[in-house]
Each structure stands twice: as C-alpha cells, then as structure tokens.
C-alpha atoms as a PDB file:
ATOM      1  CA  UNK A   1      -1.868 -33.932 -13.189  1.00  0.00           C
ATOM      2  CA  UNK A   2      -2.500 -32.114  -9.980  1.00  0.00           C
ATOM      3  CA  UNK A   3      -4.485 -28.671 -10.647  1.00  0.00           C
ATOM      4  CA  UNK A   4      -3.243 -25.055  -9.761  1.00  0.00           C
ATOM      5  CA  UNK A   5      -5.024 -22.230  -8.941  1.00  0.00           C
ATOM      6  CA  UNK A   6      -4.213 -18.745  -9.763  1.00  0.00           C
ATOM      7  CA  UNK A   7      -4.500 -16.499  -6.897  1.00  0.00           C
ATOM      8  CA  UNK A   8      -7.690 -14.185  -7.460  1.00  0.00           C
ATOM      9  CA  UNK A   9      -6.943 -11.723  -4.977  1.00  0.00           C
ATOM     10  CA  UNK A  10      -3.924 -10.053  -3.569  1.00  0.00           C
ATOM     11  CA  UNK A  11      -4.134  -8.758   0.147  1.00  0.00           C
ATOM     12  CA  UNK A  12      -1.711  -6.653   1.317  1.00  0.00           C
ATOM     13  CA  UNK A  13      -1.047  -4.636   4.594  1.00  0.00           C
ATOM     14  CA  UNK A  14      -0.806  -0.815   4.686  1.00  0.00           C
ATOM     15  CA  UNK A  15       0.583   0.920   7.230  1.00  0.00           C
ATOM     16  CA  UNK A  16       0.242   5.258   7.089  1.00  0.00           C
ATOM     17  CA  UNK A  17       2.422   7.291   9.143  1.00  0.00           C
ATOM     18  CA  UNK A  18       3.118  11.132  10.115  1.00  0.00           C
ATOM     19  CA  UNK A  19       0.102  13.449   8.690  1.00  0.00           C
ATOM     20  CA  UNK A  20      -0.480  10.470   5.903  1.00  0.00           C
ATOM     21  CA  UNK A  21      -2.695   9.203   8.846  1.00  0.00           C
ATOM     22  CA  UNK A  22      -5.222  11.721   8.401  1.00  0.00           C
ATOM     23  CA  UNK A  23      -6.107   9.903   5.713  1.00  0.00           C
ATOM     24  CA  UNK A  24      -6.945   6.496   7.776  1.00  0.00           C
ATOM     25  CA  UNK A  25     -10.955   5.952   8.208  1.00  0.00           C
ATOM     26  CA  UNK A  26     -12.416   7.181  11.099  1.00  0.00           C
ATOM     27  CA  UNK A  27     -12.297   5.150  14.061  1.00  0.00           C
ATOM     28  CA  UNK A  28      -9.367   3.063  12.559  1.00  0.00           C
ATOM     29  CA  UNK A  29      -5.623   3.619  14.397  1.00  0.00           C
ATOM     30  CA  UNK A  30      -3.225   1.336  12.761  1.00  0.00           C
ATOM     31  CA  UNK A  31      -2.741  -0.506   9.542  1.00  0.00           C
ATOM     32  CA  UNK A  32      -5.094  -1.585   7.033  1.00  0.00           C
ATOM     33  CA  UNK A  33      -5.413  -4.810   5.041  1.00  0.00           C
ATOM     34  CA  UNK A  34      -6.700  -3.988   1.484  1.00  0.00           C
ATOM     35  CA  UNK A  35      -7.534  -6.591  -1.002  1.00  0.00           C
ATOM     36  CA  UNK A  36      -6.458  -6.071  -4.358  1.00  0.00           C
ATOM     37  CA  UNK A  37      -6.326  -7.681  -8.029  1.00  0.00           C
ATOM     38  CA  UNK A  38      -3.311  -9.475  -9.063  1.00  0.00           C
ATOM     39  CA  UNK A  39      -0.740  -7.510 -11.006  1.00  0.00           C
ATOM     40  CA  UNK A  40      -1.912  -4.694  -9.041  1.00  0.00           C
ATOM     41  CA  UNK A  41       0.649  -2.121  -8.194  1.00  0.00           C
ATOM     42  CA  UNK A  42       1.290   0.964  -5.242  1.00  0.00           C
ATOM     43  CA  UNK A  43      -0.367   3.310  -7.455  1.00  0.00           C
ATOM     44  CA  UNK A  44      -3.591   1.196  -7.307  1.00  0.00           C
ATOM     45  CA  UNK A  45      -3.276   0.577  -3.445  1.00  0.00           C
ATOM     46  CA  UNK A  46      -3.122   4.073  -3.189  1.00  0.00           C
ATOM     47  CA  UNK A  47      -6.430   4.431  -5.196  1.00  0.00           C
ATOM     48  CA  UNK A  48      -7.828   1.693  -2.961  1.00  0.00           C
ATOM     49  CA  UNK A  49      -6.820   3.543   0.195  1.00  0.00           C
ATOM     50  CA  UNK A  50      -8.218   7.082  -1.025  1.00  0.00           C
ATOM     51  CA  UNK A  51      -4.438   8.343  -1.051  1.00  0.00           C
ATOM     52  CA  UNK A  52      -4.845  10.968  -3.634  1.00  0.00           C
ATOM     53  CA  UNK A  53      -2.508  10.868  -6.746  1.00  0.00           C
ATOM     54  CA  UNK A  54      -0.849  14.430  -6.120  1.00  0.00           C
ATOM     55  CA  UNK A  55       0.054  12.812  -2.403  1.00  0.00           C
ATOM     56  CA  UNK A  56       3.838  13.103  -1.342  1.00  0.00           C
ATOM     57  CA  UNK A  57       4.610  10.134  -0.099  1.00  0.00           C
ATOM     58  CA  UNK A  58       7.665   7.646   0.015  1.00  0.00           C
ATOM     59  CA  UNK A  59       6.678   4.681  -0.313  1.00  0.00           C
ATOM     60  CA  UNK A  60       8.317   1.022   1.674  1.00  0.00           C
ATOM     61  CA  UNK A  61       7.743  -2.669   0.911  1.00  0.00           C
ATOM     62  CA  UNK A  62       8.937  -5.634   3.008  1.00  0.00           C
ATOM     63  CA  UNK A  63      11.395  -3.016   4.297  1.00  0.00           C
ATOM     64  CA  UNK A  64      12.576  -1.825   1.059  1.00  0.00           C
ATOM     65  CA  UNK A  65      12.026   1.332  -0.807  1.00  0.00           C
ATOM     66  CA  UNK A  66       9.629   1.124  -3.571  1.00  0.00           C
ATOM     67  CA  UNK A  67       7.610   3.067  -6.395  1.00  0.00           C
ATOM     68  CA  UNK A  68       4.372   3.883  -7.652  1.00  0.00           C
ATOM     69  CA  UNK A  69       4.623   1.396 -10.472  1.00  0.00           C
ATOM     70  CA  UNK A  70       6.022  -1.477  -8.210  1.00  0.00           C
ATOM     71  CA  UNK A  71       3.872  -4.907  -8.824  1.00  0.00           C
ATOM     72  CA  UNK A  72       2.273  -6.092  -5.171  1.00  0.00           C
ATOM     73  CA  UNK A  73       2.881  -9.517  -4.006  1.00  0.00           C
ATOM     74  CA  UNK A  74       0.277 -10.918  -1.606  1.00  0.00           C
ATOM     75  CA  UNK A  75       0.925 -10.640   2.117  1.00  0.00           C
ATOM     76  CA  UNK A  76       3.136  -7.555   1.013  1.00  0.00           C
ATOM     77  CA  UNK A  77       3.609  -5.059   4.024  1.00  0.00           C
ATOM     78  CA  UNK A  78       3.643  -1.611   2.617  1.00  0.00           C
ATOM     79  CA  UNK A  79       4.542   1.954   4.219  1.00  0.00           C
ATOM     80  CA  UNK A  80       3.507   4.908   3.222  1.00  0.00           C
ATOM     81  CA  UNK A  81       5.421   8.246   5.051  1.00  0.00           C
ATOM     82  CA  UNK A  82       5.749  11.571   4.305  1.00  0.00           C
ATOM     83  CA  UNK A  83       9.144  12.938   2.473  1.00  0.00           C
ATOM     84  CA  UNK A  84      11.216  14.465   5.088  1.00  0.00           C
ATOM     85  CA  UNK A  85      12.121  18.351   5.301  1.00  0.00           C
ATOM     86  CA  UNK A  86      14.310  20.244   5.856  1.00  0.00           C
ATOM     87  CA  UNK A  87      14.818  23.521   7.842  1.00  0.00           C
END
C-alpha cells in the first residue's frame, strides 16, 4: 500500500498593492512567498505578513475575490488592494 504524506506546510504568494505596500519589508519591491500551516486561512496570512487586523483591504485569490475566513491552498496567489473611493 503505497504511503501518503500530508502536506506540512502551505506556501503561498502575496502580492500588496496601492498604499498596502507600505507595509512590504524594507528593501523588498514585489511579492512575497509566506509559508503557512495547513488549514490556514487570509486572516492568518495577514498575521504572517504584519497586515494589521483593522486593515481595509479587498482581498483576491487565483483571480477571484475572497475573504478573511477563506482556507489557503498551497501555491495560492493572493492580492491584497485597497477598497476603492469615491469622490
């Protein structure tokens, strides 16, 4: 019987735009790749990433829109932009 491992880690790809980037480490100028537990979700990526929980942000993944409470897959590719405004 052949033997399966569960994945221990989940790695996924963040990208911040608009002011959010004020928030990337200094010296870094494009996405991140954070590695996470399984079952791990955007509110934890955020806590990962130092995004703090009273952030506005709208959040993609894989192209779609998403929400804090939204399970990460490995290799995800995640977006997180500031809400638009109005004038």
């Amino acid at each position: 019987m052949p033997h399966t491992r569960a994945t221990s880690s989940v790695a996924v790809r963040l990208t911040l735009f608009a002011d959010l980037r004020r928030l990337l480490p200094n010296g870094h100028d494009g996405p991140l790749t954070i590695t996470l537990p399984p079952g791990s979700t955007v509110a934890d990526l955020m806590a990962a990433a130092s995004v703090p929980p009273e952030e506005d942000v709208t959040i993609g993944i894989n192209g779609d829109q998403g929400a804090r409470d939204s399970v990460l897959a490995d290799g995800d590719d995640v977006v997180f932009f500031s809400p638009m405004e109005g004038g």
